[in-house]
PDB file of N, CA and C in Angstrom:
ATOM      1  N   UNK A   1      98.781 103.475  53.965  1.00  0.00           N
ATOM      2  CA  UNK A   1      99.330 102.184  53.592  1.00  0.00           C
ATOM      3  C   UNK A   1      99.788 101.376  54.791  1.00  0.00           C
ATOM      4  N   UNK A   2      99.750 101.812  56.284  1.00  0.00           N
ATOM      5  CA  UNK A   2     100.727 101.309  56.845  1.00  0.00           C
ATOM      6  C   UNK A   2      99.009 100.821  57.749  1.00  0.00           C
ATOM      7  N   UNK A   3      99.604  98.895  58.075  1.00  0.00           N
ATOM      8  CA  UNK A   3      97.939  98.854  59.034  1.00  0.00           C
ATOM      9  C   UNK A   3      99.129  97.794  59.903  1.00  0.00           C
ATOM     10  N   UNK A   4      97.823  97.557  61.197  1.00  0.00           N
ATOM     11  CA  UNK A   4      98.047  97.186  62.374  1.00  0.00           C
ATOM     12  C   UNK A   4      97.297  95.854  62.061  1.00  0.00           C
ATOM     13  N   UNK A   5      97.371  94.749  62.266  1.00  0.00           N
ATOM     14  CA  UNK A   5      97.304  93.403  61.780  1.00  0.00           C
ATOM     15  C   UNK A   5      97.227  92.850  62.917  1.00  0.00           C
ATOM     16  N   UNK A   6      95.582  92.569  64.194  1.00  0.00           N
ATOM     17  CA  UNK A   6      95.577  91.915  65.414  1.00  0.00           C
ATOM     18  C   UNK A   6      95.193  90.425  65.416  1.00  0.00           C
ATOM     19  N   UNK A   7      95.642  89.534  65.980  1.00  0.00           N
ATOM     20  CA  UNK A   7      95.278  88.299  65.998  1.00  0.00           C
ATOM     21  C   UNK A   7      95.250  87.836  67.697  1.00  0.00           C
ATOM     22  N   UNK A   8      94.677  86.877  67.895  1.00  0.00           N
ATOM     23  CA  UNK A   8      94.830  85.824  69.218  1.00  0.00           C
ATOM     24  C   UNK A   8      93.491  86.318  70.273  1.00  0.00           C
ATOM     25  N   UNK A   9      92.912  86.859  69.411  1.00  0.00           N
ATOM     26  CA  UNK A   9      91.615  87.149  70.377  1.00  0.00           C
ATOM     27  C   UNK A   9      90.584  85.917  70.770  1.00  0.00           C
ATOM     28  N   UNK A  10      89.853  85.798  71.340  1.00  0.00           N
ATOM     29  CA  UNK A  10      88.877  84.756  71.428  1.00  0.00           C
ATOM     30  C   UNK A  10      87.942  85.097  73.105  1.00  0.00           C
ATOM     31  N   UNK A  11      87.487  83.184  73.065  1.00  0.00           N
ATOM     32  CA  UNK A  11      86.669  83.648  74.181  1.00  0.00           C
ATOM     33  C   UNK A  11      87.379  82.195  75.043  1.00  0.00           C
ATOM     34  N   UNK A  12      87.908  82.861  76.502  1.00  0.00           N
ATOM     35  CA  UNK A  12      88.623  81.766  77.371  1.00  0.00           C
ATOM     36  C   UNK A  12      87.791  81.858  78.657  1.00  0.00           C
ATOM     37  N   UNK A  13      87.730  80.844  79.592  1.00  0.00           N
ATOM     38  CA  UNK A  13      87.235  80.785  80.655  1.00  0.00           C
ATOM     39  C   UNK A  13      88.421  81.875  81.883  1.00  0.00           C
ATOM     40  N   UNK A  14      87.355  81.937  82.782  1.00  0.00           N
ATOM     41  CA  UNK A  14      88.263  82.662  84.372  1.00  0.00           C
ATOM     42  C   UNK A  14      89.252  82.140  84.390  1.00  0.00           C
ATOM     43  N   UNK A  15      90.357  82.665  84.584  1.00  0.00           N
ATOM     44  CA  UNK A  15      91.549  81.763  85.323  1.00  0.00           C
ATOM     45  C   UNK A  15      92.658  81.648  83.659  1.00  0.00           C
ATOM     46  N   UNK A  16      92.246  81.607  82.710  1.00  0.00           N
ATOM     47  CA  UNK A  16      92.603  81.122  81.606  1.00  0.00           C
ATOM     48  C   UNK A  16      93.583  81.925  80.775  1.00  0.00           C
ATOM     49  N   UNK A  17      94.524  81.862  79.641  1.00  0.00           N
ATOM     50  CA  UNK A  17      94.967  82.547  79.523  1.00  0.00           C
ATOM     51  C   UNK A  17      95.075  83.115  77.528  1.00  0.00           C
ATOM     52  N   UNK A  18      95.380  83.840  77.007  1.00  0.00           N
ATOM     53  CA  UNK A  18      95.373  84.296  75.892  1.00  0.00           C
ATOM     54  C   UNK A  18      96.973  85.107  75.457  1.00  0.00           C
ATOM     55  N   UNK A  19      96.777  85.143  73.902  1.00  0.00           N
ATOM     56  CA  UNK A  19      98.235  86.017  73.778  1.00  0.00           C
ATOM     57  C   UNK A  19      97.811  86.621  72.290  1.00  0.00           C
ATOM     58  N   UNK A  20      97.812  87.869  72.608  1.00  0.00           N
ATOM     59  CA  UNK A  20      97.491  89.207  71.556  1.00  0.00           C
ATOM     60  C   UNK A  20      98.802  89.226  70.850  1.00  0.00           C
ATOM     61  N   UNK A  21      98.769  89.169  69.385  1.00  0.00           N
ATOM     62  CA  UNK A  21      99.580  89.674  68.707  1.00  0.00           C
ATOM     63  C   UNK A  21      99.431  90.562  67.806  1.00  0.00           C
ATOM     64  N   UNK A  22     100.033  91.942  67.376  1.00  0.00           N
ATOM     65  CA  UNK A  22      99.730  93.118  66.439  1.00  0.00           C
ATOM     66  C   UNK A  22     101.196  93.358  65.801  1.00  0.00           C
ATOM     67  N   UNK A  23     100.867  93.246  64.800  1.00  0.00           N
ATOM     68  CA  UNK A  23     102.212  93.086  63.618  1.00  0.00           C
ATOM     69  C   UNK A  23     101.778  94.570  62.548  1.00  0.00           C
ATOM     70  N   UNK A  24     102.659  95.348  62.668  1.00  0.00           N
ATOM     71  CA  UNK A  24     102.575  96.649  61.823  1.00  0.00           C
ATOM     72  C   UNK A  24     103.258  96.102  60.243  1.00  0.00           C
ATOM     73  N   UNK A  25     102.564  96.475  59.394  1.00  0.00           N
ATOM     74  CA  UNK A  25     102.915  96.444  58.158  1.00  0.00           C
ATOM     75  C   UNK A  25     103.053  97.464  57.145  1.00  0.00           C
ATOM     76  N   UNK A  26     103.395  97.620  55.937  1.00  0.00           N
ATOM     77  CA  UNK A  26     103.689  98.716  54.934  1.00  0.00           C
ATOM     78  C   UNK A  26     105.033  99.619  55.439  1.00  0.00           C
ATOM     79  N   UNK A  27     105.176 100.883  54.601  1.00  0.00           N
ATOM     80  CA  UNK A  27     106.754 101.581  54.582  1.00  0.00           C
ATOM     81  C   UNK A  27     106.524 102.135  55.862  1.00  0.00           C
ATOM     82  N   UNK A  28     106.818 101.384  56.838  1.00  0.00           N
ATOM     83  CA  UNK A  28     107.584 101.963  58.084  1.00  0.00           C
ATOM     84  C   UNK A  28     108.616 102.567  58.167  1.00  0.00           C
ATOM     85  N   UNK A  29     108.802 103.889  58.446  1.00  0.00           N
ATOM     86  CA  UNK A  29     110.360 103.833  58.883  1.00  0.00           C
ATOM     87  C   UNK A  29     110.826 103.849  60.222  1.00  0.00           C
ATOM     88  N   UNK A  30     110.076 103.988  61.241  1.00  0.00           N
ATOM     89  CA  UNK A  30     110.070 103.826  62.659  1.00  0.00           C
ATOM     90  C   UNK A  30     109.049 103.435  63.403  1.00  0.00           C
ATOM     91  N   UNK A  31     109.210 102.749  64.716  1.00  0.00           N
ATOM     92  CA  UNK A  31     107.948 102.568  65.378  1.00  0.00           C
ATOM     93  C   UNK A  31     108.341 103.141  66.891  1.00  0.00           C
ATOM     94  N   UNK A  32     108.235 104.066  67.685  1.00  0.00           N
ATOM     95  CA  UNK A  32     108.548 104.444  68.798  1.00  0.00           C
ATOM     96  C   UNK A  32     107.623 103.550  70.198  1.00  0.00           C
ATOM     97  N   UNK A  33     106.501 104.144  70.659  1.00  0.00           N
ATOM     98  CA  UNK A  33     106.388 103.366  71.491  1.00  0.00           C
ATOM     99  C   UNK A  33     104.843 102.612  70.642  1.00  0.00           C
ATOM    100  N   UNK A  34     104.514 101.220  71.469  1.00  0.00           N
ATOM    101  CA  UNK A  34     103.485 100.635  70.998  1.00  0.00           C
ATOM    102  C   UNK A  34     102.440 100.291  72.505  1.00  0.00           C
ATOM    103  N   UNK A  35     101.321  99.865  72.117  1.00  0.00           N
ATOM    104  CA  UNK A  35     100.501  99.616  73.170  1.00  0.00           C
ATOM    105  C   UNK A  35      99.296  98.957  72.716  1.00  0.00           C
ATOM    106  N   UNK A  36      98.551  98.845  74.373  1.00  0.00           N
ATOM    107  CA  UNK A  36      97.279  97.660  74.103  1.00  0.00           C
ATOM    108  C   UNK A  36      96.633  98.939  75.078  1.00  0.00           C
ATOM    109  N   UNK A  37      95.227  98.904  74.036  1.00  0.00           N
ATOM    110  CA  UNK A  37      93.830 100.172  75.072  1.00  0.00           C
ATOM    111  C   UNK A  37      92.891  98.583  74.673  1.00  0.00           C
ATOM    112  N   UNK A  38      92.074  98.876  75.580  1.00  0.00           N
ATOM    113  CA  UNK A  38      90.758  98.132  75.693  1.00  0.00           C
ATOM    114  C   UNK A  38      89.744  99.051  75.761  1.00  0.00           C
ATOM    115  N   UNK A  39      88.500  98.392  75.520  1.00  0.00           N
ATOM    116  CA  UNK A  39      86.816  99.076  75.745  1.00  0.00           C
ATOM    117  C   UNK A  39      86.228  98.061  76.306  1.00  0.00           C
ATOM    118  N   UNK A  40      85.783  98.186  77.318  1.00  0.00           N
ATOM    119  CA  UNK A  40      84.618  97.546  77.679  1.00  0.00           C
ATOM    120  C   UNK A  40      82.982  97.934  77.231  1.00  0.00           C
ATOM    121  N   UNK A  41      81.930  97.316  77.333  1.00  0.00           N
ATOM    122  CA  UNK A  41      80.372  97.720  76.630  1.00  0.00           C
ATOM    123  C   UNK A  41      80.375  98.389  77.707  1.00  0.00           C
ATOM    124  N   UNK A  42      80.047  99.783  77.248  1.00  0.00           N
ATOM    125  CA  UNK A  42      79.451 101.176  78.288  1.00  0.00           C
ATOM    126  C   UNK A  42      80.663 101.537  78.936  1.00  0.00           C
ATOM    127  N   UNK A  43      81.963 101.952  78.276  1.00  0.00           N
ATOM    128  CA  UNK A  43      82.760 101.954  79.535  1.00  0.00           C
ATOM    129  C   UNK A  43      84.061 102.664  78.452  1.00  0.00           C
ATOM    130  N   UNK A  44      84.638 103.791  79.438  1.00  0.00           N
ATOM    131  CA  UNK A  44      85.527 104.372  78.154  1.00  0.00           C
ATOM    132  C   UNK A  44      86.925 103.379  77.688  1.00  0.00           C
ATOM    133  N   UNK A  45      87.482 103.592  76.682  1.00  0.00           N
ATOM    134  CA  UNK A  45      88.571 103.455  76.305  1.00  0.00           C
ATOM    135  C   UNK A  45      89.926 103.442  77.479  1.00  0.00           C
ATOM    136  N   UNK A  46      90.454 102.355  77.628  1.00  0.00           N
ATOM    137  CA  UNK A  46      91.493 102.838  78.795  1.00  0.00           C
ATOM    138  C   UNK A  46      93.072 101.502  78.099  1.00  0.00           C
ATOM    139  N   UNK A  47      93.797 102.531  78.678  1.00  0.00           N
ATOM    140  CA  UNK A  47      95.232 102.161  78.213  1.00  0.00           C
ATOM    141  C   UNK A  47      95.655 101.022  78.999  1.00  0.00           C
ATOM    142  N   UNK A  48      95.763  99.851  78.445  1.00  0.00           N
ATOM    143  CA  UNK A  48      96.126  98.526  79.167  1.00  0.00           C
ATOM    144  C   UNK A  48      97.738  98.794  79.724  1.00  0.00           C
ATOM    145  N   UNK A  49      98.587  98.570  78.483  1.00  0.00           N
ATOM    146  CA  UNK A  49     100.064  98.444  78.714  1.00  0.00           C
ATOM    147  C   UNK A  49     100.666  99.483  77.519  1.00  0.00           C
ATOM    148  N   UNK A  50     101.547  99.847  77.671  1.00  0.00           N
ATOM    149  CA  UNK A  50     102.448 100.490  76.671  1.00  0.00           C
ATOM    150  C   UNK A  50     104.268  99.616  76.894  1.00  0.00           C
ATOM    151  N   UNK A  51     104.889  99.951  75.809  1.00  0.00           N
ATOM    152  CA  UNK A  51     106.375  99.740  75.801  1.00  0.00           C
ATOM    153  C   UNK A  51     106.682 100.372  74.423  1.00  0.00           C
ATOM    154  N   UNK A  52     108.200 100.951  75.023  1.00  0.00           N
ATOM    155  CA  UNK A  52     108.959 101.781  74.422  1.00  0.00           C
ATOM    156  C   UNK A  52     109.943 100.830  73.207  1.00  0.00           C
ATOM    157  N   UNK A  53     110.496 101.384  72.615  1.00  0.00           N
ATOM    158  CA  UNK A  53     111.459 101.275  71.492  1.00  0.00           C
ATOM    159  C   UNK A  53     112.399 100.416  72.230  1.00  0.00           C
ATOM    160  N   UNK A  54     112.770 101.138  73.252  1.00  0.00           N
ATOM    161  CA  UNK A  54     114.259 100.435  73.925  1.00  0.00           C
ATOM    162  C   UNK A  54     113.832  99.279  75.211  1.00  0.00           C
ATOM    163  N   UNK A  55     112.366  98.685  75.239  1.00  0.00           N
ATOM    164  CA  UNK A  55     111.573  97.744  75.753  1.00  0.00           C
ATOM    165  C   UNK A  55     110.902  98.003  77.450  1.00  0.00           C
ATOM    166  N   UNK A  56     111.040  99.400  77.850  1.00  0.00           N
ATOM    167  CA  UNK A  56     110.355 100.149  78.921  1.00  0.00           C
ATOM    168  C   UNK A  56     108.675  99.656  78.696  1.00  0.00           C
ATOM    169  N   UNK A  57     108.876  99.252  80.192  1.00  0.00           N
ATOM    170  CA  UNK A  57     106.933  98.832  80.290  1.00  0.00           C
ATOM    171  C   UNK A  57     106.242 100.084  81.188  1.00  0.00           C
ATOM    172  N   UNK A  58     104.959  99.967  80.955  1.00  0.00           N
ATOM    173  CA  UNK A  58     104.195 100.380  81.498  1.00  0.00           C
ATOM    174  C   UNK A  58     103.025  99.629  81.543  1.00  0.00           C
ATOM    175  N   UNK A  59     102.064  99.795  82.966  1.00  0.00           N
ATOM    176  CA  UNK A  59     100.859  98.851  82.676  1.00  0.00           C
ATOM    177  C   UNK A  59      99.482  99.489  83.574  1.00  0.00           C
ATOM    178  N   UNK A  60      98.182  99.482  83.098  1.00  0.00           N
ATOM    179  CA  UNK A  60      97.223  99.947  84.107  1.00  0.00           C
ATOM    180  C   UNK A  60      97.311  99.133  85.508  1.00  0.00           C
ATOM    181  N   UNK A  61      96.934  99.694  86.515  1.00  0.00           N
ATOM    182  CA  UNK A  61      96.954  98.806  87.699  1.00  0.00           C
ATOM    183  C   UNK A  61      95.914  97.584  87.731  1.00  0.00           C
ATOM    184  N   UNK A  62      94.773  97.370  86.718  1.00  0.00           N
ATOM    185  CA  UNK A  62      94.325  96.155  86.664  1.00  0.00           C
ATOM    186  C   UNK A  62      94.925  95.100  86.419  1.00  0.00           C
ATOM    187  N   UNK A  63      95.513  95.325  85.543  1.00  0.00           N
ATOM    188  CA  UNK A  63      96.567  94.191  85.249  1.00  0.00           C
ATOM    189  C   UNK A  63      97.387  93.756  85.871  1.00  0.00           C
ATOM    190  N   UNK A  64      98.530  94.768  86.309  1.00  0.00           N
ATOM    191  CA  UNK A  64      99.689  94.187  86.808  1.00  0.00           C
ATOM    192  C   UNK A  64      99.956  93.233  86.985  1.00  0.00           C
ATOM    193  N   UNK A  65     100.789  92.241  86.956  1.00  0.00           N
ATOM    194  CA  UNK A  65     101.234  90.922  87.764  1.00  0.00           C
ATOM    195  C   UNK A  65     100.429  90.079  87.048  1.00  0.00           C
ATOM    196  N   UNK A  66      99.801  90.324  86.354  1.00  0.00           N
ATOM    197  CA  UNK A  66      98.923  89.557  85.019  1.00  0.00           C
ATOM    198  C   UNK A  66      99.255  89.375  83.765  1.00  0.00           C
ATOM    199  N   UNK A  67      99.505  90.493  83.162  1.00  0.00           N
ATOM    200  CA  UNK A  67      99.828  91.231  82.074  1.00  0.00           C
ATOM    201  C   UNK A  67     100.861  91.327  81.521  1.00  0.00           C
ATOM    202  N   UNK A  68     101.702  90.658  80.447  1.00  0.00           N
ATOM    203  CA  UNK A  68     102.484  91.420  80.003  1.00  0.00           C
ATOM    204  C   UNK A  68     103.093  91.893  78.667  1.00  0.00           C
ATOM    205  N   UNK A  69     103.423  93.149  78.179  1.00  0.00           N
ATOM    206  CA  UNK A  69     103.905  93.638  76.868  1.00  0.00           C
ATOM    207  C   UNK A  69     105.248  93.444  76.607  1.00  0.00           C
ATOM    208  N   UNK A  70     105.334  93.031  75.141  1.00  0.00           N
ATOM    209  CA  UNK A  70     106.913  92.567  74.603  1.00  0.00           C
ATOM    210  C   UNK A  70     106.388  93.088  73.187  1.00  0.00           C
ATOM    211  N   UNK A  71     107.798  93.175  72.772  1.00  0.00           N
ATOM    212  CA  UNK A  71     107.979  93.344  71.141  1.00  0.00           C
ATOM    213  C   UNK A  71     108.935  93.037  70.655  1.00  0.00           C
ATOM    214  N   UNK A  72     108.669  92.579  69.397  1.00  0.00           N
ATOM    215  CA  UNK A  72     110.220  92.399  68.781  1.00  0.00           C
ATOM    216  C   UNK A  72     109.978  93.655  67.578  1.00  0.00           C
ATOM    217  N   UNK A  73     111.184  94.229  67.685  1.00  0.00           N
ATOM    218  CA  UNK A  73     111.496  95.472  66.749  1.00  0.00           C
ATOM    219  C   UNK A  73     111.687  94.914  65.445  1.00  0.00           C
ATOM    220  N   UNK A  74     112.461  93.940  65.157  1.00  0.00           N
ATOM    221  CA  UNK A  74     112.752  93.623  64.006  1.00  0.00           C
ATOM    222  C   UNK A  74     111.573  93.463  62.998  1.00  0.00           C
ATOM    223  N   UNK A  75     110.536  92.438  63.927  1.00  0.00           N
ATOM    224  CA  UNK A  75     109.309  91.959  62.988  1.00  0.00           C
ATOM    225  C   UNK A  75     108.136  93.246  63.084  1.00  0.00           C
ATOM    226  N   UNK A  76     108.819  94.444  63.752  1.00  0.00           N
ATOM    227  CA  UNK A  76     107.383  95.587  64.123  1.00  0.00           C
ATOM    228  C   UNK A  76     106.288  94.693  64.744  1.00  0.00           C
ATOM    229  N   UNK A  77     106.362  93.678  65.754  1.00  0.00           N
ATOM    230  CA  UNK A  77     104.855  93.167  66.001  1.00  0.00           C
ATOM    231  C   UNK A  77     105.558  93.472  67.650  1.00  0.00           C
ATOM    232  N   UNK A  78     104.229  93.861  68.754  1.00  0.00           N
ATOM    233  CA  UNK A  78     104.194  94.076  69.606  1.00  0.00           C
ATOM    234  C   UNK A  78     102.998  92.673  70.427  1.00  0.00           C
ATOM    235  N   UNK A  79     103.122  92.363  71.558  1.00  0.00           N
ATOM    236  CA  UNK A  79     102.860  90.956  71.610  1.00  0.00           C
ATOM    237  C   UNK A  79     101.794  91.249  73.552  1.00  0.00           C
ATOM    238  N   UNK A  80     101.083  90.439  73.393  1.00  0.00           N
ATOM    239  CA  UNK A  80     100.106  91.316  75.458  1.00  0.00           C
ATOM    240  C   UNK A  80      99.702  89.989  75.285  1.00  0.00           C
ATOM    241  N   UNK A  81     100.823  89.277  76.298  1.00  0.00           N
ATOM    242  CA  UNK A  81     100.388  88.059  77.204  1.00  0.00           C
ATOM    243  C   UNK A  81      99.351  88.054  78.290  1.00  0.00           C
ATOM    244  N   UNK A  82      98.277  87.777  78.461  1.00  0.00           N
ATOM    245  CA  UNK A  82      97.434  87.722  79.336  1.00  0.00           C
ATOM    246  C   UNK A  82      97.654  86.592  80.354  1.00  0.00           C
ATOM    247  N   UNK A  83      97.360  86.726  81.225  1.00  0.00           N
ATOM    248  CA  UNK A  83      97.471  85.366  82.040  1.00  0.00           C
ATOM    249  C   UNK A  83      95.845  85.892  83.416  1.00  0.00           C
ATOM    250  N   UNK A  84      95.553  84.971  84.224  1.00  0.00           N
ATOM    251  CA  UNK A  84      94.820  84.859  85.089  1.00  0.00           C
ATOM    252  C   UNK A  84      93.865  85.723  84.710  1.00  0.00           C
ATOM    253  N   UNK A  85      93.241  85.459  83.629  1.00  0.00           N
ATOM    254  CA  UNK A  85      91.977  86.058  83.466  1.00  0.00           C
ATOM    255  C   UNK A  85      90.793  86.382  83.913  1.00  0.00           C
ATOM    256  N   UNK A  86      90.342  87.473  83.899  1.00  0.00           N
ATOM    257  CA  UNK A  86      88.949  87.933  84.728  1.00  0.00           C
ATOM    258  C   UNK A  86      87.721  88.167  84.088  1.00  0.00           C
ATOM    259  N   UNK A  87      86.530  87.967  84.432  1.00  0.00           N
ATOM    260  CA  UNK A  87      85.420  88.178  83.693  1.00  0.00           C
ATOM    261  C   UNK A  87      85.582  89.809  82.990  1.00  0.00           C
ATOM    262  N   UNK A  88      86.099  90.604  84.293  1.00  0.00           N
ATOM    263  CA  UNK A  88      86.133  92.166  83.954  1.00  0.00           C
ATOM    264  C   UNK A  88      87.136  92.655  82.859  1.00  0.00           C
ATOM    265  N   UNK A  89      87.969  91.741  82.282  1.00  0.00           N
ATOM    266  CA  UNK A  89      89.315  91.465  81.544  1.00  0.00           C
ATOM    267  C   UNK A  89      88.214  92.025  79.993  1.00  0.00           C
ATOM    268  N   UNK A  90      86.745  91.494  80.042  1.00  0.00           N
ATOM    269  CA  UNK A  90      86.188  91.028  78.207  1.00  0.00           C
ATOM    270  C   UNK A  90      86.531  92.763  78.183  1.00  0.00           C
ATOM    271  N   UNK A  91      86.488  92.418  76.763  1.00  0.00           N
ATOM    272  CA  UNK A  91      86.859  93.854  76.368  1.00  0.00           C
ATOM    273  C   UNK A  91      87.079  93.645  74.539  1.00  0.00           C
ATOM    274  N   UNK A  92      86.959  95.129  73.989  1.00  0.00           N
ATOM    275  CA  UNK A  92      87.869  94.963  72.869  1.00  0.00           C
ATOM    276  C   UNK A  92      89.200  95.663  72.729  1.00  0.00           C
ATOM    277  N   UNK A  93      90.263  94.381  72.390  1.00  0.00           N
ATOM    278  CA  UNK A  93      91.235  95.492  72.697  1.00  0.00           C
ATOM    279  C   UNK A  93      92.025  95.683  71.667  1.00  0.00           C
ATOM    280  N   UNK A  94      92.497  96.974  71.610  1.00  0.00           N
ATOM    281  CA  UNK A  94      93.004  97.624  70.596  1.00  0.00           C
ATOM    282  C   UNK A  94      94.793  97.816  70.251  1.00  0.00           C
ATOM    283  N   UNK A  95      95.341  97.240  69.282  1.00  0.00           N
ATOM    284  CA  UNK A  95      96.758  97.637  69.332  1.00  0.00           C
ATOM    285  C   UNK A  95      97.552  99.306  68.791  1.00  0.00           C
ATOM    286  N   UNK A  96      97.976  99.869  69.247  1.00  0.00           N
ATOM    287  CA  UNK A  96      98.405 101.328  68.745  1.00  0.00           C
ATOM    288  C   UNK A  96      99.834 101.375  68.718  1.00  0.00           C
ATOM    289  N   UNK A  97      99.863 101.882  67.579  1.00  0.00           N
ATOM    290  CA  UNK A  97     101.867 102.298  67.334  1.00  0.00           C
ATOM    291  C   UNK A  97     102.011 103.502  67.174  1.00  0.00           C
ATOM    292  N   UNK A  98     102.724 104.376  67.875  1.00  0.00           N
ATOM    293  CA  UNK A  98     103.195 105.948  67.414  1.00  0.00           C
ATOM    294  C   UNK A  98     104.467 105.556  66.244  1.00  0.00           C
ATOM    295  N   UNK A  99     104.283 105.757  65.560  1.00  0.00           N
ATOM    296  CA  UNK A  99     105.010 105.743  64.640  1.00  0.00           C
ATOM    297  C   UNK A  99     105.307 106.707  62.820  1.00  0.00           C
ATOM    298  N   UNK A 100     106.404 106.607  62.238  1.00  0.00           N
ATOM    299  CA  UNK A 100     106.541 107.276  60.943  1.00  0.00           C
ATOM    300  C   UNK A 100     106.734 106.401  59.788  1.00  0.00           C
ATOM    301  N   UNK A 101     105.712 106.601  59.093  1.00  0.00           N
ATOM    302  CA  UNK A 101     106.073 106.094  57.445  1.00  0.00           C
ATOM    303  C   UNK A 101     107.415 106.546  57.357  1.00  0.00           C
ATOM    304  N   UNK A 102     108.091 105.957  55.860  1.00  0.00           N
ATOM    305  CA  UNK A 102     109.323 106.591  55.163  1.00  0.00           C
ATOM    306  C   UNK A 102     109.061 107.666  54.407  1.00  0.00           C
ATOM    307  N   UNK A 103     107.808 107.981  54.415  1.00  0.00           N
ATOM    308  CA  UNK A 103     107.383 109.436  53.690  1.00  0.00           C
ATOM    309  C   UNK A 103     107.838 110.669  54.657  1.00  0.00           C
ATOM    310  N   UNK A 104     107.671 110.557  55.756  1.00  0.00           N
ATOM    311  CA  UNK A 104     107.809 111.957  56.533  1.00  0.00           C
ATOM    312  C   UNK A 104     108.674 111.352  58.018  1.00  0.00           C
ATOM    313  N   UNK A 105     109.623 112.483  58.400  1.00  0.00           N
ATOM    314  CA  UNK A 105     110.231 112.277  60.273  1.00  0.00           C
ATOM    315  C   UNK A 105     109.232 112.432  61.336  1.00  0.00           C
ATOM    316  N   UNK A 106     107.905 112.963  61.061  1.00  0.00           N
ATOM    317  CA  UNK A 106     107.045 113.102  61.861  1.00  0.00           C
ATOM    318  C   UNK A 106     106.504 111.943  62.390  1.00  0.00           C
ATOM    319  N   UNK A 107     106.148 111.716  63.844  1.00  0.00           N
ATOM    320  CA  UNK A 107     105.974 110.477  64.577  1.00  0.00           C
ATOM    321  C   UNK A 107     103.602 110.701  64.350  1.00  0.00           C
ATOM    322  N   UNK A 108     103.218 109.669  64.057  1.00  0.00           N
ATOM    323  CA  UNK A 108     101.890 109.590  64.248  1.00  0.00           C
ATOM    324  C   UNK A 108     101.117 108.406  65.092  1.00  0.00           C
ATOM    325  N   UNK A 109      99.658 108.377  65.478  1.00  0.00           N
ATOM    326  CA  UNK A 109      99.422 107.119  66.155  1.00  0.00           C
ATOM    327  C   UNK A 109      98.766 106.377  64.998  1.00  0.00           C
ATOM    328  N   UNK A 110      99.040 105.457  64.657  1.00  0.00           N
ATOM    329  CA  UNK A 110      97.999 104.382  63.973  1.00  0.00           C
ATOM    330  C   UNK A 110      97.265 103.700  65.077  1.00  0.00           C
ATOM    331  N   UNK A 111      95.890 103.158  64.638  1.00  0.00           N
ATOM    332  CA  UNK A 111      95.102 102.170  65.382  1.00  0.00           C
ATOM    333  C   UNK A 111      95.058 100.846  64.948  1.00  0.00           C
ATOM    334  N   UNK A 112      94.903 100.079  65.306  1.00  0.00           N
ATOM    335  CA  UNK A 112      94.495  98.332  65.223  1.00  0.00           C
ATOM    336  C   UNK A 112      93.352  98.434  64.456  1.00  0.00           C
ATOM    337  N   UNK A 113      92.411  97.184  64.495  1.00  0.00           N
ATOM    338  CA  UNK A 113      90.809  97.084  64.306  1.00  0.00           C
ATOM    339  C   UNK A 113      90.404  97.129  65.742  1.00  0.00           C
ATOM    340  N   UNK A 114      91.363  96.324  66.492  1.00  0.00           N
ATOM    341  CA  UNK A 114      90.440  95.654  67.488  1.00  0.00           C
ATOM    342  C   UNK A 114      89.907  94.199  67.688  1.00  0.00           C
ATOM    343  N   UNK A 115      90.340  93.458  68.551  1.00  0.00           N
ATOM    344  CA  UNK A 115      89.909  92.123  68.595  1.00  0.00           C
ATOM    345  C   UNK A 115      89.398  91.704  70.023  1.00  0.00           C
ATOM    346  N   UNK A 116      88.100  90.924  69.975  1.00  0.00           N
ATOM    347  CA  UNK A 116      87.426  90.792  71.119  1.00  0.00           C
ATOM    348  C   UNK A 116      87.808  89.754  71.990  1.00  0.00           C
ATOM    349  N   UNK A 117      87.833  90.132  73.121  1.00  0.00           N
ATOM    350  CA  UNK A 117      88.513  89.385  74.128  1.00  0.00           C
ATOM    351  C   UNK A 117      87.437  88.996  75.081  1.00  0.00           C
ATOM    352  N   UNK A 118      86.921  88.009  75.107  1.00  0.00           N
ATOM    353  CA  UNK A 118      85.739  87.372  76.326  1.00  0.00           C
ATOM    354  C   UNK A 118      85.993  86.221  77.237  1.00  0.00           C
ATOM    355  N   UNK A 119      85.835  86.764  78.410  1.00  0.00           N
ATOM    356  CA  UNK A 119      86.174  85.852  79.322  1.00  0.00           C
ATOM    357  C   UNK A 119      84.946  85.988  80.175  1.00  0.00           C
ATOM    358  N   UNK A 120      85.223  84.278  80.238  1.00  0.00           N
ATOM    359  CA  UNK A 120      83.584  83.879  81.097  1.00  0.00           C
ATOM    360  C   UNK A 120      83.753  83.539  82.218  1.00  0.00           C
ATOM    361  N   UNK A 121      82.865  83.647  83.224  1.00  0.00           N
ATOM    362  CA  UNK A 121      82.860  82.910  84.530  1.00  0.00           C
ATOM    363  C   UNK A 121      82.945  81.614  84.669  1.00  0.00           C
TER     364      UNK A 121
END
């Protein structure tokens, strides 16, 4: 019952900028940490940014100084500001929450769909 709800994907030029939003829905009873993975075509799965409950970042070194993850706890939506975009940026990227329904204390990962991110030269 519980889904990951991505919006703000599209297709922006070099230089340009975008803002990912993933809003968790259904009986939550916690969300611990959340994050953004991307795929590139032919290219594995890799962990963009993560942030914690208590708003601790983490980020791949592509990004850095580019990139950044926020959330608001209240609304469960976790938020990946993009800025100075790169052709190497297209990707699909994915939102993930470790988190527990109100059914069980056990922490699990949910996935996003995925929303495509293209950036052109």
């Amino acid at each position: 019952q519980v889904q990951l709800v991505e919006s703000g994907g599209g297709l922006v030029q070099a230089g340009g900028s975008l803002r990912l939003s993933c809003a968790a829905s259904g009986s939550i009873g916690s969300i611990n940490t959340m994050g953004w993975y991307r795929q590139a075509p032919g290219k594995q799965r890799e962990l963009v940014a993560t942030i914690t409950r208590l708003g601790t970042t983490s980020y791949a070194d592509s990004v850095k100084g580019r990139f950044t993850i926020s959330r608001d706890s209240a609304k469960n939506t976790v938020y990946l500001q993009m800025n100075s975009l790169k052709p190497e940026d297209t990707a699909v990227y994915y939102c993930n929450a470790d988190l527990r329904t109100m059914a069980t204390f056990k922490y699990y990962d949910y996935w996003g769909q995925g929303t495509q991110v293209t950036v052109s030269s």
